[in-house]
Protein backbone atom coordinates (compact mmCIF):
# COMPACT_ATOMS: atom_id res chain seq x y z
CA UNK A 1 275.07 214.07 43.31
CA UNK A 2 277.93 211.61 42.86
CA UNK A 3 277.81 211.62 39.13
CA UNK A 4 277.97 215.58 39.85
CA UNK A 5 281.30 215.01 42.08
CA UNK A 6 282.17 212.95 39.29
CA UNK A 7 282.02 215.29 36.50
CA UNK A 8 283.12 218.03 38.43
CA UNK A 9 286.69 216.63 38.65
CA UNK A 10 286.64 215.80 35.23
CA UNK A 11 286.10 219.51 34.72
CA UNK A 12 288.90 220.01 37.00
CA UNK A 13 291.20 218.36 34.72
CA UNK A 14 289.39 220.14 31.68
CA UNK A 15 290.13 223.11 32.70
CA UNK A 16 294.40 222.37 33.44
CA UNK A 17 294.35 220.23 30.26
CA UNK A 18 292.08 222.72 27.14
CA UNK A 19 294.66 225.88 28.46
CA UNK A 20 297.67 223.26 28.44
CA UNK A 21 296.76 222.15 24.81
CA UNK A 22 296.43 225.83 23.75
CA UNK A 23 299.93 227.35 24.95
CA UNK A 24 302.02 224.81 24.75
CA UNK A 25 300.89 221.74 21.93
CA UNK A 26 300.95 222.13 18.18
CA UNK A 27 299.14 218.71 17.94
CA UNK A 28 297.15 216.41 20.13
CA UNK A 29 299.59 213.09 21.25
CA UNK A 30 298.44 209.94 21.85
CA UNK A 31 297.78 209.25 25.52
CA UNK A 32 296.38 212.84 25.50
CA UNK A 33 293.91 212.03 23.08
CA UNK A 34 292.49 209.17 24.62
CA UNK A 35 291.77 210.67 27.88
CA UNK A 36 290.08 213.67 25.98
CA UNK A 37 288.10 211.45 23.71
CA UNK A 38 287.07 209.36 27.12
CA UNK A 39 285.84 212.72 28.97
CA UNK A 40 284.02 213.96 25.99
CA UNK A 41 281.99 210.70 25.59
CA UNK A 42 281.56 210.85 29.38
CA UNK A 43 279.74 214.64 29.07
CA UNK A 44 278.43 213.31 26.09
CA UNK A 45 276.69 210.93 28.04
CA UNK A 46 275.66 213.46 30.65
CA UNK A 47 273.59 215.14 27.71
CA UNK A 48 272.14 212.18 26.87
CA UNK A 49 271.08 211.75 30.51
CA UNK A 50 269.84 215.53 30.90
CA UNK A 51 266.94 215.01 28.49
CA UNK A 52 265.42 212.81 31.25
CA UNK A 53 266.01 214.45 34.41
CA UNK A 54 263.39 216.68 36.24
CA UNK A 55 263.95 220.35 36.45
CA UNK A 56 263.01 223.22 39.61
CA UNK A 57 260.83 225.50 37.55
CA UNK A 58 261.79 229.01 38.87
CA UNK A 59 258.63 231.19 38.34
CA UNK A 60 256.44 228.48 39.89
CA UNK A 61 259.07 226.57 41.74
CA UNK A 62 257.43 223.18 40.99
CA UNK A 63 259.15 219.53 39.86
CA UNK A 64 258.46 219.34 35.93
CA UNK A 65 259.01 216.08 34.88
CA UNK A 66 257.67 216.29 31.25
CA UNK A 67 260.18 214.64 28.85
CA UNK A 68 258.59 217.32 26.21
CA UNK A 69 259.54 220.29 28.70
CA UNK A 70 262.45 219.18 29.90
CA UNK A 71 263.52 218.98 26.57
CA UNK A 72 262.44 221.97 25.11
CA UNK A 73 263.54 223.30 27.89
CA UNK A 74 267.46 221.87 27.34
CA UNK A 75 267.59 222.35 23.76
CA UNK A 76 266.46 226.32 24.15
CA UNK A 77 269.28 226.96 26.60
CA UNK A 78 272.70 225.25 26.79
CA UNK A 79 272.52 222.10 24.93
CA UNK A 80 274.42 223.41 21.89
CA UNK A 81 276.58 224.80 23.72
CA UNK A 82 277.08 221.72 25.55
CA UNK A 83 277.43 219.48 22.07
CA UNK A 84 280.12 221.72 21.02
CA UNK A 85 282.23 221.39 23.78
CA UNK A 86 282.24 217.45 23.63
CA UNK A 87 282.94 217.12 19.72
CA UNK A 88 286.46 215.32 19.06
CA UNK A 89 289.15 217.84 17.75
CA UNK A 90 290.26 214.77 15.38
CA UNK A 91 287.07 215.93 13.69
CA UNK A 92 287.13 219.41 14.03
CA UNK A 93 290.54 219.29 12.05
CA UNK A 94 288.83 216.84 9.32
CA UNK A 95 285.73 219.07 8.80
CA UNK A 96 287.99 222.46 8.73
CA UNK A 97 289.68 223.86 5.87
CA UNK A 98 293.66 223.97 6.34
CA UNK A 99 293.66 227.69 7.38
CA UNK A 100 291.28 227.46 10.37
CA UNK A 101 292.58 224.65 12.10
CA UNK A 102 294.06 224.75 15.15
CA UNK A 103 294.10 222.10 17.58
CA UNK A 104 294.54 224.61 20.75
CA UNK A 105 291.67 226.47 19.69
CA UNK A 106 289.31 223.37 19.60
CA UNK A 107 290.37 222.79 23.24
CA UNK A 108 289.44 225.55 24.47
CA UNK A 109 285.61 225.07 23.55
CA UNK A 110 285.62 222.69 26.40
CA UNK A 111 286.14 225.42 29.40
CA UNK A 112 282.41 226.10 28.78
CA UNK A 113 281.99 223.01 31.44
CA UNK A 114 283.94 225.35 34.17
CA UNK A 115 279.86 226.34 34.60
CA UNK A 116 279.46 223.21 36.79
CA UNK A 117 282.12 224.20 39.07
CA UNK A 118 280.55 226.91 39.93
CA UNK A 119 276.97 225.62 40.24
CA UNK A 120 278.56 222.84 42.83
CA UNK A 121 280.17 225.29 44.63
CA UNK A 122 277.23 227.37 45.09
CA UNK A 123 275.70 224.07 45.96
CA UNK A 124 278.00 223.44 48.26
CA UNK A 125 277.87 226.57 50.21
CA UNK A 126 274.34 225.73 51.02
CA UNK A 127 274.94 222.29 52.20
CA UNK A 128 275.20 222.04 56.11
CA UNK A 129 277.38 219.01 55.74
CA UNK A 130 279.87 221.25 54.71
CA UNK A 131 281.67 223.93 56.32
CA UNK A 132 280.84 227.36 54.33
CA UNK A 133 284.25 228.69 55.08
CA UNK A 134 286.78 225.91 54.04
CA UNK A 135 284.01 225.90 50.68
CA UNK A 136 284.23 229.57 49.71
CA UNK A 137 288.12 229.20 50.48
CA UNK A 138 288.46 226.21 48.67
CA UNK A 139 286.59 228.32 45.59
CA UNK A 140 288.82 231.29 45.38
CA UNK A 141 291.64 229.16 45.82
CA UNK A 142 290.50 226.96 42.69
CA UNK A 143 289.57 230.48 40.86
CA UNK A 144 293.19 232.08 41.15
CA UNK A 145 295.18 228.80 40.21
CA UNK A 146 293.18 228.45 36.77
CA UNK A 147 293.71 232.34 36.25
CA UNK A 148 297.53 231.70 36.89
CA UNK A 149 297.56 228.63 34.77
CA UNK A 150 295.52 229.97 32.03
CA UNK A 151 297.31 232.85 31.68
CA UNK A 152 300.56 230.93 31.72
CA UNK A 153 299.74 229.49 29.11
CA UNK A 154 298.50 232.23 26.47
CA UNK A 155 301.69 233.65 27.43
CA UNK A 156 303.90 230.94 25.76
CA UNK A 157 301.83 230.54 23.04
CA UNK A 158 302.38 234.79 22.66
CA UNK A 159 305.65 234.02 22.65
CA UNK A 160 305.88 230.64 20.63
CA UNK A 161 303.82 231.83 17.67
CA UNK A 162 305.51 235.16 17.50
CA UNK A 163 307.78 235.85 14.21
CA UNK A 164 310.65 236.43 15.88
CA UNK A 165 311.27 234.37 19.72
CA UNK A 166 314.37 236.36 20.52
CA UNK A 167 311.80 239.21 20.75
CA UNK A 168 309.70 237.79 22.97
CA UNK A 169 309.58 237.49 27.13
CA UNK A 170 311.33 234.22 27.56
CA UNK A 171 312.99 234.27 23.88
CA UNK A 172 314.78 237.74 25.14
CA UNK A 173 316.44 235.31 28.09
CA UNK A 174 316.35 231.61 26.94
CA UNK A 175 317.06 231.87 22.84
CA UNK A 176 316.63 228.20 22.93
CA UNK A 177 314.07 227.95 24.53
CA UNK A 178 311.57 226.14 22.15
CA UNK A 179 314.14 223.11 22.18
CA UNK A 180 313.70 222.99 26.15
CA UNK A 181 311.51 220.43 27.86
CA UNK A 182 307.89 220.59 27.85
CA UNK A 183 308.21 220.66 31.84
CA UNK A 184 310.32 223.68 31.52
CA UNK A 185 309.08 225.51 29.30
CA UNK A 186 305.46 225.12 31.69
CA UNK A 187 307.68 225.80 35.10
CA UNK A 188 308.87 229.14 33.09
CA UNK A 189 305.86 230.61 31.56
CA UNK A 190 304.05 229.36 35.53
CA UNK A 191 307.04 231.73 37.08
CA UNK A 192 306.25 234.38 34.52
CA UNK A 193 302.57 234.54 35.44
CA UNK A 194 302.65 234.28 39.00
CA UNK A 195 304.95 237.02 39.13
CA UNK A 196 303.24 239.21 36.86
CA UNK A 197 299.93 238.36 39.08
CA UNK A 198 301.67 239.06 42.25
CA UNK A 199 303.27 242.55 41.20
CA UNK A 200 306.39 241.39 42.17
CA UNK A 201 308.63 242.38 39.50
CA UNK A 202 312.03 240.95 39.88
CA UNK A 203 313.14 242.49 36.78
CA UNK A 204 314.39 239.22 35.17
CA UNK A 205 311.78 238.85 32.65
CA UNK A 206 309.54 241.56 31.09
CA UNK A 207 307.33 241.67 27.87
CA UNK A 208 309.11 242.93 24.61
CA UNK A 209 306.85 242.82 21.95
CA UNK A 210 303.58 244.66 21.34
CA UNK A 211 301.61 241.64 21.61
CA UNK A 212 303.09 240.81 25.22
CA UNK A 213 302.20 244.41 26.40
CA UNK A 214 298.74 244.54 25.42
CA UNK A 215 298.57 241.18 27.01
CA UNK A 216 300.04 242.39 30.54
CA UNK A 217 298.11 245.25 30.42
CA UNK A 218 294.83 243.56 30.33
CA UNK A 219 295.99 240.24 32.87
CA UNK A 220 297.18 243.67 35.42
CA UNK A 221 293.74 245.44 35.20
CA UNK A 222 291.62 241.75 35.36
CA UNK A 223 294.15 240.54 38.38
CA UNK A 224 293.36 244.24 39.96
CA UNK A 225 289.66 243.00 39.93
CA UNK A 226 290.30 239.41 41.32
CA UNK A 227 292.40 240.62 44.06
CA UNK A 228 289.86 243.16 45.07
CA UNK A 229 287.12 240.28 44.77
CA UNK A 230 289.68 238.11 46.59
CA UNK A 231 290.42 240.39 49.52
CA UNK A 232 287.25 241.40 49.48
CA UNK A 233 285.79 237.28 50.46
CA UNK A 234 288.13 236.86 52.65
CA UNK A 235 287.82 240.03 55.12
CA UNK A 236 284.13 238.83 54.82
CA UNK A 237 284.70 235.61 56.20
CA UNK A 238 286.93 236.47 58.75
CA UNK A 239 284.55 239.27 59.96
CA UNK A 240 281.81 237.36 60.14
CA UNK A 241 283.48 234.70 62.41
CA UNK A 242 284.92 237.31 64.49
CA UNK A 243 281.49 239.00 64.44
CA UNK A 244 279.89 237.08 67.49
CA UNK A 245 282.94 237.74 69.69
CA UNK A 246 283.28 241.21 68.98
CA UNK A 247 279.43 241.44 69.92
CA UNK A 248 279.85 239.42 73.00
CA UNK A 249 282.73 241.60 74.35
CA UNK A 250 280.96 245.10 73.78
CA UNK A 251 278.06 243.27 75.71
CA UNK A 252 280.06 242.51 78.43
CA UNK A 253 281.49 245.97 78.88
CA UNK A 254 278.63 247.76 78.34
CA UNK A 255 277.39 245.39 81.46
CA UNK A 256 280.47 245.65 83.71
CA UNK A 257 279.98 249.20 82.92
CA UNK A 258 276.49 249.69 83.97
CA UNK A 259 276.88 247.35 87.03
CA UNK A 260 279.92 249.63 88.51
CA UNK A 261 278.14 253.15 87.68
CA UNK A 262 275.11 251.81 89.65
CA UNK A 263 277.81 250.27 91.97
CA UNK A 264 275.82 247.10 92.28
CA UNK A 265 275.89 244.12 95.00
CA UNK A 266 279.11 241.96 93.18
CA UNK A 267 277.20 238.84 93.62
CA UNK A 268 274.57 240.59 90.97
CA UNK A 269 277.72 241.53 88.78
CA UNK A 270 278.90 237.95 88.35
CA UNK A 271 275.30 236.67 88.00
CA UNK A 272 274.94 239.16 85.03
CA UNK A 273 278.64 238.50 83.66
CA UNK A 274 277.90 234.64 83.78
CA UNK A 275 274.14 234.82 81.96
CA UNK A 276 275.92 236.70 79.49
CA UNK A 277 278.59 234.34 79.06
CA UNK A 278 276.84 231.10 79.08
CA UNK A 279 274.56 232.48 76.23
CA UNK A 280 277.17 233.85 74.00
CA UNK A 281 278.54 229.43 74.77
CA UNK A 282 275.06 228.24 73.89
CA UNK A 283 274.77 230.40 70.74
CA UNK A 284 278.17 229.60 69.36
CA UNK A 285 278.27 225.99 70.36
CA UNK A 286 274.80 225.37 68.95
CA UNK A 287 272.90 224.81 71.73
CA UNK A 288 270.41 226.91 72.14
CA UNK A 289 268.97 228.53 68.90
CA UNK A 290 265.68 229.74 69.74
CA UNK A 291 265.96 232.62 67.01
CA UNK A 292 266.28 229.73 64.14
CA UNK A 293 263.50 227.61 65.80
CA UNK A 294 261.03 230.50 66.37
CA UNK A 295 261.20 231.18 62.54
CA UNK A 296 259.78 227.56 61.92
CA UNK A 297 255.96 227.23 61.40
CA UNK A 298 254.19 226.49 64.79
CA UNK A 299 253.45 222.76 63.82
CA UNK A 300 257.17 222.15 63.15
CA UNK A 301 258.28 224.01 66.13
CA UNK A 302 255.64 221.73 68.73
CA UNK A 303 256.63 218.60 66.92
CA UNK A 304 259.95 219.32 68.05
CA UNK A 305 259.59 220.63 71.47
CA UNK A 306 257.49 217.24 71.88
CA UNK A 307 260.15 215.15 70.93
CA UNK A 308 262.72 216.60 73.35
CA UNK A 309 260.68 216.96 76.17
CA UNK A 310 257.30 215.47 76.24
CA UNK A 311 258.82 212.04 77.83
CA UNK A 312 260.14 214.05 81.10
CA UNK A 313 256.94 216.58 81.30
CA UNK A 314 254.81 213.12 81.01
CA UNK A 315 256.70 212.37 84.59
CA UNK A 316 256.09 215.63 86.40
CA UNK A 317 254.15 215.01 89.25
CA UNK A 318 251.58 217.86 88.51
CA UNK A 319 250.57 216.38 84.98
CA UNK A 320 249.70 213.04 86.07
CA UNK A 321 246.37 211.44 85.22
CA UNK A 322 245.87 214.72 82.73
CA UNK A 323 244.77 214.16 79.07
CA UNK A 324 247.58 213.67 76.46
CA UNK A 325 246.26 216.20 74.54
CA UNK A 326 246.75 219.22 77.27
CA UNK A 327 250.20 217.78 78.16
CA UNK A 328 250.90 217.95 73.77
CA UNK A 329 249.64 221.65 74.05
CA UNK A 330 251.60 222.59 77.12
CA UNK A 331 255.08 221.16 75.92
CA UNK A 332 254.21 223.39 72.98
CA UNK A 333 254.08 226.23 75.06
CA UNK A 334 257.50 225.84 76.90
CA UNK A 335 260.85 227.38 76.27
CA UNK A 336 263.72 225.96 76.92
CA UNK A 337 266.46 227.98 78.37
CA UNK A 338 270.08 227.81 80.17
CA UNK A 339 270.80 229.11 83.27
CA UNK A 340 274.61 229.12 84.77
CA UNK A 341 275.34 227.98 88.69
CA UNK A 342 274.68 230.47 91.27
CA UNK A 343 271.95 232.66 89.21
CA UNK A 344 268.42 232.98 91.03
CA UNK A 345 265.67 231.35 88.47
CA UNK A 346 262.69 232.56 90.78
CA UNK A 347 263.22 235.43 93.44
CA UNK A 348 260.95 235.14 96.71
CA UNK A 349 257.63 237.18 96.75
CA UNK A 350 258.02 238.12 93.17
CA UNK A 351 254.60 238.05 90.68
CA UNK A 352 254.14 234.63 89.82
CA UNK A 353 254.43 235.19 86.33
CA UNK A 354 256.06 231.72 85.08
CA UNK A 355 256.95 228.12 86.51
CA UNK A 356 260.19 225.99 85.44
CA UNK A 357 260.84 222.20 84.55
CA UNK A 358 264.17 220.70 85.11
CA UNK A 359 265.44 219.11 82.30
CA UNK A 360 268.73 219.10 83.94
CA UNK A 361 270.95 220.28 86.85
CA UNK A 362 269.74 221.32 90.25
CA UNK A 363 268.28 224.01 91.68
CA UNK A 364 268.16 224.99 95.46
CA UNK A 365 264.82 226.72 96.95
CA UNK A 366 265.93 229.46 99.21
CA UNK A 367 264.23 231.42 102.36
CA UNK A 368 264.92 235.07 102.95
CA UNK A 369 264.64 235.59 106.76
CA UNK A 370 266.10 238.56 108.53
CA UNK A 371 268.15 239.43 106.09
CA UNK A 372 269.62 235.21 106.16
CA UNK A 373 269.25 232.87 103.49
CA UNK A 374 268.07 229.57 104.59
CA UNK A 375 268.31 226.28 102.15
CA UNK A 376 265.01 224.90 102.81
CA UNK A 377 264.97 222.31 99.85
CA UNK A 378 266.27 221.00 96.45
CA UNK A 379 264.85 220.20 92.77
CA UNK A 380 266.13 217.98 90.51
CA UNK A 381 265.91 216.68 86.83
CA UNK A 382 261.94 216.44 86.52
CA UNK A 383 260.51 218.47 89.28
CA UNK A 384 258.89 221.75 88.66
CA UNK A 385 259.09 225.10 90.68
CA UNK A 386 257.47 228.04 91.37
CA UNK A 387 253.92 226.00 90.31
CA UNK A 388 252.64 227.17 93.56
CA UNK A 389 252.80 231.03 92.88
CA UNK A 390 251.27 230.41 89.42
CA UNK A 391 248.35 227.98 90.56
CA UNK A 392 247.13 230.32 93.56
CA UNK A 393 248.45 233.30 91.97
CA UNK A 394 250.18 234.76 95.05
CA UNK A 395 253.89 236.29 95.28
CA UNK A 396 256.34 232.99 95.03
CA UNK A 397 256.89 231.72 98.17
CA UNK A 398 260.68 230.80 97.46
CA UNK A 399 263.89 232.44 95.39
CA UNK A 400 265.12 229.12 93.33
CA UNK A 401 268.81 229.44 92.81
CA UNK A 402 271.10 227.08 90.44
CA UNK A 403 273.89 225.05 92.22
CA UNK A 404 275.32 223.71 88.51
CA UNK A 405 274.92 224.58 85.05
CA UNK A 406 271.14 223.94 84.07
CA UNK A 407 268.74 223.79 81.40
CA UNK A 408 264.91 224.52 82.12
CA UNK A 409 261.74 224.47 80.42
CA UNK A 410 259.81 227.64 81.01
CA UNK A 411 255.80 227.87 80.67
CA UNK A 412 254.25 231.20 81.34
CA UNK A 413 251.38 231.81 83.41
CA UNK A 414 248.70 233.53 81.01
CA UNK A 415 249.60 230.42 78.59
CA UNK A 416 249.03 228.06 81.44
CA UNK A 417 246.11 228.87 82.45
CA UNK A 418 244.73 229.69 78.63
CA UNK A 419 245.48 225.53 78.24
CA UNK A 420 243.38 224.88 81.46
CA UNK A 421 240.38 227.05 81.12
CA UNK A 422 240.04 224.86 77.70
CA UNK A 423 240.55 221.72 79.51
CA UNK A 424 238.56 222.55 82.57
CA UNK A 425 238.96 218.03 83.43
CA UNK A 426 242.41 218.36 83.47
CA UNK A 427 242.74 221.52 85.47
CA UNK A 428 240.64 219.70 88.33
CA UNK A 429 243.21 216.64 88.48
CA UNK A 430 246.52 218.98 88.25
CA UNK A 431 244.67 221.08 91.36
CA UNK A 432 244.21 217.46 93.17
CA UNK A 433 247.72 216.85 92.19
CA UNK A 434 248.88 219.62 93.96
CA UNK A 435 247.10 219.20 97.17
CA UNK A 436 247.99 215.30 97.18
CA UNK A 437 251.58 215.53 97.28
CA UNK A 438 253.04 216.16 100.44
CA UNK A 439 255.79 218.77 99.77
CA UNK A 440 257.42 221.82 101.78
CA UNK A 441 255.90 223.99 99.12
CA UNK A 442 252.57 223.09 100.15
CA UNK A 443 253.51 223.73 104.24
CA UNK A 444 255.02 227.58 103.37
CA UNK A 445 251.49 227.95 101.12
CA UNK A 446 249.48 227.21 104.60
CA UNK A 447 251.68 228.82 106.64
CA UNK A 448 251.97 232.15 104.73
């Protein structure tokens, strides 16, 4: 990949240098030469080293690494295409009769490289090192510069090669202007473009000759295309950034809306505006993507829901003593989710359909009595609640209640007890577990 950078900014300076040579240099100079004699021996090389490197084979998507098919496969595509744009114009203008040669036209073979800019873009895009926004902008901004530059300089050459200058768009103002600097004569014919791409038409320069028209005519309808393809990126990407705010403020009308047509308690209200809030933060913050993670194959998906949290479930006090095994298969099993303060995880005398881990935050367990809520107890970073409703599958005998911002590991019931009736050993000691530890959930379970 850095020989890829590498050869990508020598295309960079291919593609200012081949349109420079064309529009605005009757013959190649010295310094000029060199540097275009080093970067064709440098792709030259780069062919060289393309007969040995392994290929993606598209219809079967494996590595071939055959030095037969890789090149057969090189030589039947764009190696000649690739030779010719490295050859020396010194030798183009020895092998060419008088009449043919031309040393802008030899340049221009070389913007067949201009390929590999767009093949690292595209790789580019894909890379999540990268941002994909900055890359695409950085792309069209790349894309309209060489258009401007390019056609800068066809027009001078229009204009330089024509039989009469004084007829031409910068002969008609600057007579002269072939004894002006090579610098001005480039700032001119730069002017001349960008205005012509821009539509702006001052009205101090204008094409006079036939040549010049048919010329605008076709940069107009091509610039009408790039702008459109232009305008059309760029609403794209800042649509799709805006996309996941949009959606997150129609969600939270369309729930302030429902909660005051059903006129509901405003403690509920702010619990619903604050869920909704905290996961539109998780989503766009990155931390919580269970859409990207469920798309993974199951194996890939445990091995990383072991690695977050199998260390803390190893610590819960209703796993110990069990097999590693049915603590592997449970931590498979769990989701993680957020909850914000002040929302109830587990409501009292609800169906015990699921039990919670605290990865982190705290959690208050609440009694409902005569219409009073009484704090009866806390949980903390590796405690588990609402185990008790699940185990003797009766109504929860507590509603659990953030006090901070939280993350918990969710493991349904049916799962649960799927794991245990396969590990009928382990579902003994988590039982014994249970009835061991001396805890206020066990007190309301005897009491109730």
């Amino acid at each position: 990949r850095t020989w890829e950078a590498f050869l990508v900014f020598l295309v960079y300076y291919t593609a200012w240098v081949s349109p420079f040579e064309f529009g605005f240099l009757v013959r190649p100079s010295g310094l000029l030469t060199i540097t275009d004699n080093i970067v064709n021996a440098i792709f030259f090389v780069d062919i060289v080293l393309t007969f040995f490197v392994a290929y993606l084979d598209k219809t079967s998507y494996l590595i071939i690494d055959s030095k037969k098919e890789i090149a057969t496969r090189y030589v039947t595509t764009w190696f000649l295409l690739d030779l010719i744009s490295t050859i020396p114009s010194e030798f183009v203008r020895v092998i060419l009769p008088n009449n043919l040669q031309s040393y802008g036209y030899v340049s221009m073979l070389r913007l067949w490289r201009l390929r590999r800019v767009s093949r690292f873009f595209a790789r580019l895009e894909k890379d999540k090192n990268y941002s994909y926004f900055w890359t695409r902008c950085a792309k069209l901004v790349s894309v309209t510069l060489f258009v401007i530059h390019m056609a800068a300089c066809i027009f001078y050459r229009l204009a330089a090669h024509y039989f009469n200058p004084t007829e031409t768009w910068i002969g008609s103002v600057w007579e002269d202007f072939k004894t002006e600097s090579l610098y001005s004569q480039y700032i001119k014919s730069l002017y001349w473009s960008i205005t012509t791409m821009a539509t702006v038409g001052y009205g101090d320069l204008h094409a006079v000759n036939p040549n010049e028209m048919t010329f605008d005519v076709m940069y107009m309808l091509f610039n009408l295309a790039l702008t459109s393809y232009i305008i059309g990126n760029m609403t794209n990407l800042v649509v799709h950034a805006a996309t996941r705010t949009r959606h997150f403020r129609d969600t939270i009308h369309a729930a302030s809306s429902f909660a005051q047509r059903n006129r509901l308690p405003v403690r509920l209200q702010d619990q619903m505006i604050a869920h909704l809030t905290l996961k539109y933060r998780t989503d766009s913050e990155g931390l919580h993507q269970q859409e990207a993670i469920d798309s993974l194959p199951k194996a890939i998906r445990s091995s990383i829901a072991n690695y977050l949290f199998y260390s803390l479930v190893d610590r819960v006090y209703l796993f110990r003593g069990v097999s590693n095994d049915l603590l592997f298969q449970l931590v498979s099993e769990m989701k993680a989710e957020y909850f914000p303060p002040k929302e109830d995880v587990i409501l009292q005398n609800e169906a015990p359909t699921d039990m919670y881990f605290l990865v982190s935050g705290v959690v208050e367990h609440i009694v409902h009595k005569n219409a009073i809520e009484h704090v009866v107890g806390e949980a903390r970073t590796g405690d588990v609640v609402g185990e008790i409703g699940v185990l003797c599958y009766r109504p929860q005998l507590f509603t659990v209640r953030t006090k901070r911002l939280s993350q918990l590991l969710r493991l349904n019931r049916t799962s649960f007890l799927n794991l245990i009736q396969a590990n009928v050993g382990d579902g003994t000691i988590i039982m014994n577990n249970v009835l061991q530890v001396a805890r206020l959930d066990i007190f309301f379970l005897v009491s109730f």
